[in-house]
PDB file of N, CA and C in Angstrom:
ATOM      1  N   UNK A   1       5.816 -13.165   3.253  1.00  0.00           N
ATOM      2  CA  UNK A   1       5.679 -12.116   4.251  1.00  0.00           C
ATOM      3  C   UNK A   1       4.355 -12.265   5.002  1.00  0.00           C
ATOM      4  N   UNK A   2       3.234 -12.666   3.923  1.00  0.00           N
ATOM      5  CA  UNK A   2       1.917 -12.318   4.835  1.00  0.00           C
ATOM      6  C   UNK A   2       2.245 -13.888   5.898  1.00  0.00           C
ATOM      7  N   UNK A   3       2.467 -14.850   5.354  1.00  0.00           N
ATOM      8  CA  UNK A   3       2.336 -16.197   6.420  1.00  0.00           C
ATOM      9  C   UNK A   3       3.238 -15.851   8.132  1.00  0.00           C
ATOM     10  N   UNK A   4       4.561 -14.841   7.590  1.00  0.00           N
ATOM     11  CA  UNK A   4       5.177 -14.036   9.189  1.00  0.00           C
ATOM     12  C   UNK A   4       4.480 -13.584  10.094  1.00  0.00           C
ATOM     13  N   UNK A   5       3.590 -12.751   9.570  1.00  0.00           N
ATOM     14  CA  UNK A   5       2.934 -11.571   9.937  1.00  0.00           C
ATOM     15  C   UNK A   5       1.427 -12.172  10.789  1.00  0.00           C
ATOM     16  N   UNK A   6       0.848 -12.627  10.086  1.00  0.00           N
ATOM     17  CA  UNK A   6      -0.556 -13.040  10.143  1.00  0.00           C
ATOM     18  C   UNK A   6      -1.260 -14.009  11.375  1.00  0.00           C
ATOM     19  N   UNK A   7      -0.486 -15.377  12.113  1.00  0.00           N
ATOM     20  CA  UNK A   7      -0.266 -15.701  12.992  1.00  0.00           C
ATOM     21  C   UNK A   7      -0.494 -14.428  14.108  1.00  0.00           C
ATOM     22  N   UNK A   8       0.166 -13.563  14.128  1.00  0.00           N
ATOM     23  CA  UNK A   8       0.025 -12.397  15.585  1.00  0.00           C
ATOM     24  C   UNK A   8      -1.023 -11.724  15.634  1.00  0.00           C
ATOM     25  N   UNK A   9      -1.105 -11.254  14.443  1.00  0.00           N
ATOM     26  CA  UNK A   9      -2.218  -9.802  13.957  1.00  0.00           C
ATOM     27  C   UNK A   9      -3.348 -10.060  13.488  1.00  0.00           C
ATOM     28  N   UNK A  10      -3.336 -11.389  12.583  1.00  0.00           N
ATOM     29  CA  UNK A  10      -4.804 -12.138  11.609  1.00  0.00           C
ATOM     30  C   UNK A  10      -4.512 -11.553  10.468  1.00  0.00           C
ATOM     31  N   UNK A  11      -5.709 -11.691   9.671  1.00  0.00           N
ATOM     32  CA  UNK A  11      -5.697 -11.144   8.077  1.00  0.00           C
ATOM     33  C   UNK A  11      -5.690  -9.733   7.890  1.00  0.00           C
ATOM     34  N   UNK A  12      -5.900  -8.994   8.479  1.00  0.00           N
ATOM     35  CA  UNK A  12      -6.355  -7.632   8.313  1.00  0.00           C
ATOM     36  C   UNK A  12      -5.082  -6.845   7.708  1.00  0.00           C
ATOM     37  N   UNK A  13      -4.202  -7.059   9.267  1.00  0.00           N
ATOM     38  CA  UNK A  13      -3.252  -5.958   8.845  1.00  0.00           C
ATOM     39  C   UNK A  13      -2.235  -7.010   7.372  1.00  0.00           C
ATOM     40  N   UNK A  14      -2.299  -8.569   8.026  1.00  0.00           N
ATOM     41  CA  UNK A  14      -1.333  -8.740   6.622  1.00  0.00           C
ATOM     42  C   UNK A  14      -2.026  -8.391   5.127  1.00  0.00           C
ATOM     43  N   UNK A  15      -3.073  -8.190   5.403  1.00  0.00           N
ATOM     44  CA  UNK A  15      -3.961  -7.654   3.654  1.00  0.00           C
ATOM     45  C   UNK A  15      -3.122  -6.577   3.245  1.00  0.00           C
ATOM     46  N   UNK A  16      -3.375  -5.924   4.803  1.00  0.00           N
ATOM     47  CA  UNK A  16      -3.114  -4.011   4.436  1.00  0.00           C
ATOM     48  C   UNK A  16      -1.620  -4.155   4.188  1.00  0.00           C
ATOM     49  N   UNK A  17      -0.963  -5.067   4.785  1.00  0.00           N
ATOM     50  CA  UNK A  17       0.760  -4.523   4.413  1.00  0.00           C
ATOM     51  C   UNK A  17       0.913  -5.302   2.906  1.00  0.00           C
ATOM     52  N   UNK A  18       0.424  -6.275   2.527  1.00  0.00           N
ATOM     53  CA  UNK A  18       0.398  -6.593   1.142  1.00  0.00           C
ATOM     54  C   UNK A  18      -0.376  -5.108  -0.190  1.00  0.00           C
ATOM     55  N   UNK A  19      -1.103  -5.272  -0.014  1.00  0.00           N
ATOM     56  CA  UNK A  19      -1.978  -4.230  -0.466  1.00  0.00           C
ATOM     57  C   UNK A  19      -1.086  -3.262  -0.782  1.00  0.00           C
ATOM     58  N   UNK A  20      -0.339  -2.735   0.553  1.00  0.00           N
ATOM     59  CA  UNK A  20      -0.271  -1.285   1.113  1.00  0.00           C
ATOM     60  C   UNK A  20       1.375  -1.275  -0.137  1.00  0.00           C
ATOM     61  N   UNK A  21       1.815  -1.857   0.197  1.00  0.00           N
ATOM     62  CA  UNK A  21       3.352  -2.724  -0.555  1.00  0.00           C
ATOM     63  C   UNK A  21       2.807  -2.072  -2.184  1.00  0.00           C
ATOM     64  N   UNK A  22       1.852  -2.777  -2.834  1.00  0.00           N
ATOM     65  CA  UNK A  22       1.503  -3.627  -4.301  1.00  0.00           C
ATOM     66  C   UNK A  22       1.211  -2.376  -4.940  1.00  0.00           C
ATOM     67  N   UNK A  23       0.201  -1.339  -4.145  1.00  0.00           N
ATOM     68  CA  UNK A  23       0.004   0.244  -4.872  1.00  0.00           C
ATOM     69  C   UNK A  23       1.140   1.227  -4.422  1.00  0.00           C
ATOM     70  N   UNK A  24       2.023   0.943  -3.353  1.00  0.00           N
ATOM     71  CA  UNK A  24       3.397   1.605  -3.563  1.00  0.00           C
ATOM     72  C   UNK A  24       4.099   1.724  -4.400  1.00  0.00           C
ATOM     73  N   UNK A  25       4.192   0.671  -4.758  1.00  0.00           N
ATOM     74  CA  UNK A  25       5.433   0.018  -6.161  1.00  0.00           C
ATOM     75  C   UNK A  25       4.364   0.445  -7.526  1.00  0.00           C
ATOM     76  N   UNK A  26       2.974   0.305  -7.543  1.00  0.00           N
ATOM     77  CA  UNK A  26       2.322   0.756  -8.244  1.00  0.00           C
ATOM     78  C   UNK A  26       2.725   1.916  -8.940  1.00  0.00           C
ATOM     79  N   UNK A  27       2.326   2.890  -7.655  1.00  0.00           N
ATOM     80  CA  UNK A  27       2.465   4.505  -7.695  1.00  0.00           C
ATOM     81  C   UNK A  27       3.409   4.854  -8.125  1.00  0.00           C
ATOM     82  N   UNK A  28       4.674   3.916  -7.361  1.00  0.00           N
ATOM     83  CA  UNK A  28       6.428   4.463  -8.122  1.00  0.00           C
ATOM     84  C   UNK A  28       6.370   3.996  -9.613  1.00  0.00           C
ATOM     85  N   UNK A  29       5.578   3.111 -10.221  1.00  0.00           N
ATOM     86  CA  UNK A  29       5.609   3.017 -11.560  1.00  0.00           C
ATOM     87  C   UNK A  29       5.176   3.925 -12.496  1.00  0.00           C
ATOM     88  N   UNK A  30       3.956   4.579 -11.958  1.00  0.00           N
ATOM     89  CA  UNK A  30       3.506   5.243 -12.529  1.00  0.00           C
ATOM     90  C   UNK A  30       4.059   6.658 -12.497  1.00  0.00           C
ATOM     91  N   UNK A  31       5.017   6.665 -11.753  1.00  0.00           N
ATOM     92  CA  UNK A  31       5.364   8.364 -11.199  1.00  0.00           C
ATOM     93  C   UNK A  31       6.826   8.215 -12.318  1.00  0.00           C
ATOM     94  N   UNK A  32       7.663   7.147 -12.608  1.00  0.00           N
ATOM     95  CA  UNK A  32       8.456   7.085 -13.481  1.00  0.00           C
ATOM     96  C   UNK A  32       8.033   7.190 -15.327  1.00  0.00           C
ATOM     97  N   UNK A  33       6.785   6.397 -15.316  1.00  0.00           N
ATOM     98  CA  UNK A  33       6.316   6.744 -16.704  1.00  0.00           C
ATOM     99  C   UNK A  33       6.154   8.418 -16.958  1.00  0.00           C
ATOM    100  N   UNK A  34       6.711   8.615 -18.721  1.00  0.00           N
ATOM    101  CA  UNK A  34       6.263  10.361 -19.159  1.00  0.00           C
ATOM    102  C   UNK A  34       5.325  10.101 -19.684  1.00  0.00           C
ATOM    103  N   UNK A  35       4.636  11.204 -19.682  1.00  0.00           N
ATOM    104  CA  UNK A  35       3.586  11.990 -20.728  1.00  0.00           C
ATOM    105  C   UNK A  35       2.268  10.970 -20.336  1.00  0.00           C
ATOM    106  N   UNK A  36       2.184  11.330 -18.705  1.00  0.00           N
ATOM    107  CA  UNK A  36       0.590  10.997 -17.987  1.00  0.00           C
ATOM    108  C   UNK A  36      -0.361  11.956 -18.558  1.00  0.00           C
ATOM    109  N   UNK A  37      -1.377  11.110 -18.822  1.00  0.00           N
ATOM    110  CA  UNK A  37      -2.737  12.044 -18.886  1.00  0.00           C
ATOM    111  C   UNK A  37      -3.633  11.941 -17.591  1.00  0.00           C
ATOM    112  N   UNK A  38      -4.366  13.312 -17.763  1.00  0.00           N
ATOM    113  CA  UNK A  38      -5.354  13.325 -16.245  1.00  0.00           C
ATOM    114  C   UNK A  38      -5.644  11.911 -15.565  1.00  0.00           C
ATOM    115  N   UNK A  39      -5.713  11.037 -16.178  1.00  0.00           N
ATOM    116  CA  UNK A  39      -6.702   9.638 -15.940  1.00  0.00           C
ATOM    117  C   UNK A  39      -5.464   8.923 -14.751  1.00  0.00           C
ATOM    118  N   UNK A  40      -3.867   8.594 -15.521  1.00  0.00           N
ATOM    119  CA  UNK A  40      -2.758   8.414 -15.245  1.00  0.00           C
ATOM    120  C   UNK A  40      -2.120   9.234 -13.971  1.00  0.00           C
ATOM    121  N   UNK A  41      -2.804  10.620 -13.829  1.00  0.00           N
ATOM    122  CA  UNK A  41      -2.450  11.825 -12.967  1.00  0.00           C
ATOM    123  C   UNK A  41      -2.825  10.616 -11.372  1.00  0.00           C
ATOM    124  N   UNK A  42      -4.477  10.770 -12.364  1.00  0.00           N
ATOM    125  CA  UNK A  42      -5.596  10.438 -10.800  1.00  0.00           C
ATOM    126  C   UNK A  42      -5.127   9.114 -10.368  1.00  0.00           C
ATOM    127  N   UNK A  43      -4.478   8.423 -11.174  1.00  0.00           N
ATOM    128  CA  UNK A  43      -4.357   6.400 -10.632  1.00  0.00           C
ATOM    129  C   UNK A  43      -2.881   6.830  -9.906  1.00  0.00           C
ATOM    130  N   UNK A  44      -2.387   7.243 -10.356  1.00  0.00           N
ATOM    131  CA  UNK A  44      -1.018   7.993  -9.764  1.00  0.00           C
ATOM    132  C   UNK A  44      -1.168   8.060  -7.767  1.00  0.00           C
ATOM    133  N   UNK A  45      -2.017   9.324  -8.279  1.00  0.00           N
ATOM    134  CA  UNK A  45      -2.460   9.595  -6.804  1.00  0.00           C
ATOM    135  C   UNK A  45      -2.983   8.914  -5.942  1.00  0.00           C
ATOM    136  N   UNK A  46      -4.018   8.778  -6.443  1.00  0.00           N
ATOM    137  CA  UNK A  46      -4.599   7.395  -5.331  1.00  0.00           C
ATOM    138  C   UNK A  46      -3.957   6.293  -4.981  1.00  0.00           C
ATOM    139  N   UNK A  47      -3.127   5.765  -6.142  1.00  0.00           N
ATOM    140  CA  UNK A  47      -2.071   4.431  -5.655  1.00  0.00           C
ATOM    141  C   UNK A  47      -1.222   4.929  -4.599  1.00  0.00           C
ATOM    142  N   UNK A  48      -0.544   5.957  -4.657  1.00  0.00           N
ATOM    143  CA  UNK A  48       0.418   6.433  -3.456  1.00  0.00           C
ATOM    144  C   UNK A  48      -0.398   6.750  -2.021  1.00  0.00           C
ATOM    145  N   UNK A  49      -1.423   7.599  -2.753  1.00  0.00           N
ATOM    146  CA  UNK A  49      -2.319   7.997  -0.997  1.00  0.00           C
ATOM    147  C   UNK A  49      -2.874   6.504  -0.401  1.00  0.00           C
ATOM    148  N   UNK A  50      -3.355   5.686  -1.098  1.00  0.00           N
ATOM    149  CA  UNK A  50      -3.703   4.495  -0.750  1.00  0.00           C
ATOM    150  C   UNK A  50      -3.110   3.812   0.199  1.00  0.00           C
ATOM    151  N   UNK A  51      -1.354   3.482  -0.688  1.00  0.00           N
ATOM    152  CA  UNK A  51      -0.675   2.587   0.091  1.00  0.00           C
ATOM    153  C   UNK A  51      -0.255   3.496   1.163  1.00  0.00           C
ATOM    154  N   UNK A  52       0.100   4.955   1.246  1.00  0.00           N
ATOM    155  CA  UNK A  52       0.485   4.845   2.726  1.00  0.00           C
ATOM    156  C   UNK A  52      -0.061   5.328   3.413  1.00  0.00           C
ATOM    157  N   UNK A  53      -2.025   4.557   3.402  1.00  0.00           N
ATOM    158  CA  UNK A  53      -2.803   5.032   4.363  1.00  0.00           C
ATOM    159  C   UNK A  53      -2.921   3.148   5.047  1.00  0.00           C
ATOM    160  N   UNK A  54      -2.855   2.329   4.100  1.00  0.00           N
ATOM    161  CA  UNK A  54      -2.455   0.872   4.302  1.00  0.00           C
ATOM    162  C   UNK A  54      -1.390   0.546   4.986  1.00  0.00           C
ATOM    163  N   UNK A  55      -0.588   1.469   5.026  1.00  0.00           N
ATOM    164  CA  UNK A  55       0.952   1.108   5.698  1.00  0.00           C
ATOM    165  C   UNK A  55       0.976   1.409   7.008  1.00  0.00           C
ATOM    166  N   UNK A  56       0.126   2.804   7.196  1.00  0.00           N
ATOM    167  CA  UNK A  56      -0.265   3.677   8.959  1.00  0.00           C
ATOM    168  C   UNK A  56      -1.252   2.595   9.274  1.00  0.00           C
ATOM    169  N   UNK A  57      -2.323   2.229   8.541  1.00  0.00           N
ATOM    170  CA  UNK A  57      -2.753   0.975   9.415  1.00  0.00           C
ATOM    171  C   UNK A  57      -2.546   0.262   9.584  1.00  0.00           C
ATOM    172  N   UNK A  58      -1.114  -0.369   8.621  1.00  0.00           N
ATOM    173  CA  UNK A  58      -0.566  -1.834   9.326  1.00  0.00           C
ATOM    174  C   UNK A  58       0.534  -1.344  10.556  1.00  0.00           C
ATOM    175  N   UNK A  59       1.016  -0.470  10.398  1.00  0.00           N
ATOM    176  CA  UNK A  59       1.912   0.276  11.641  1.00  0.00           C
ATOM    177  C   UNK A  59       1.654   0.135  12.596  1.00  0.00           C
ATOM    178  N   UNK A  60       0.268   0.558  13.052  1.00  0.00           N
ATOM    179  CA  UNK A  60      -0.722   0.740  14.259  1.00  0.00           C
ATOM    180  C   UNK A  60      -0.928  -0.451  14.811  1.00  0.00           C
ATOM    181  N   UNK A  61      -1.531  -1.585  13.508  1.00  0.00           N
ATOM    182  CA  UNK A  61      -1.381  -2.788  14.198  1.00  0.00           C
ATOM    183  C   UNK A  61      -0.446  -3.665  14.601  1.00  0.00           C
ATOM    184  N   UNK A  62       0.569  -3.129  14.106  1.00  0.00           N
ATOM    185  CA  UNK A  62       1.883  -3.769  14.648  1.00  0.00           C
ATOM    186  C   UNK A  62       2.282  -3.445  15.833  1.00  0.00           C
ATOM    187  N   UNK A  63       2.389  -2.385  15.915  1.00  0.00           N
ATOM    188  CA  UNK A  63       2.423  -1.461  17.554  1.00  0.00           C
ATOM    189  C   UNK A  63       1.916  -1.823  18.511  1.00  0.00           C
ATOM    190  N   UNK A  64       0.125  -2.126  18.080  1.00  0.00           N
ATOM    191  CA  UNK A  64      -0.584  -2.499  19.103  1.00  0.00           C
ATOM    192  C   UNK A  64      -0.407  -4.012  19.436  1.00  0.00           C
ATOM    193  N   UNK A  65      -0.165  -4.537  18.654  1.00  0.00           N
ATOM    194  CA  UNK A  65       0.237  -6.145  18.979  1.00  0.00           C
ATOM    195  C   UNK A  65       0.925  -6.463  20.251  1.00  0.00           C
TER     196      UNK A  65
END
């Protein structure tokens, strides 16, 4: 995916759509595991807010391309 991408845009946004991808699937892992503790709560969260703040910036740069 990143070698598609990267040619138009450069490294940036293909980081962010890799990245943005890797703590998605993250987050959905962690949101399927039971019996999170606070620690599990917080990696939870941030993996999801992460990737789809990585995803609006690869969006943007796709757009703007």
């Amino acid at each position: 995916m990143l070698g598609i991408v990267s040619p138009w845009l450069g490294w940036a946004p293909a980081g962010a759509l890799a990245i943005g991808v890797f703590l998605l699937l993250a987050g959905i892992r962690h949101l399927a595991k039971r019996g999170k503790g606070a620690k599990e709560w917080f990696a939870t969260a941030t993996d999801l807010a992460f990737s789809v703040a990585l995803l609006v910036i690869f969006g943007f740069a796709l757009a703007s391309a």
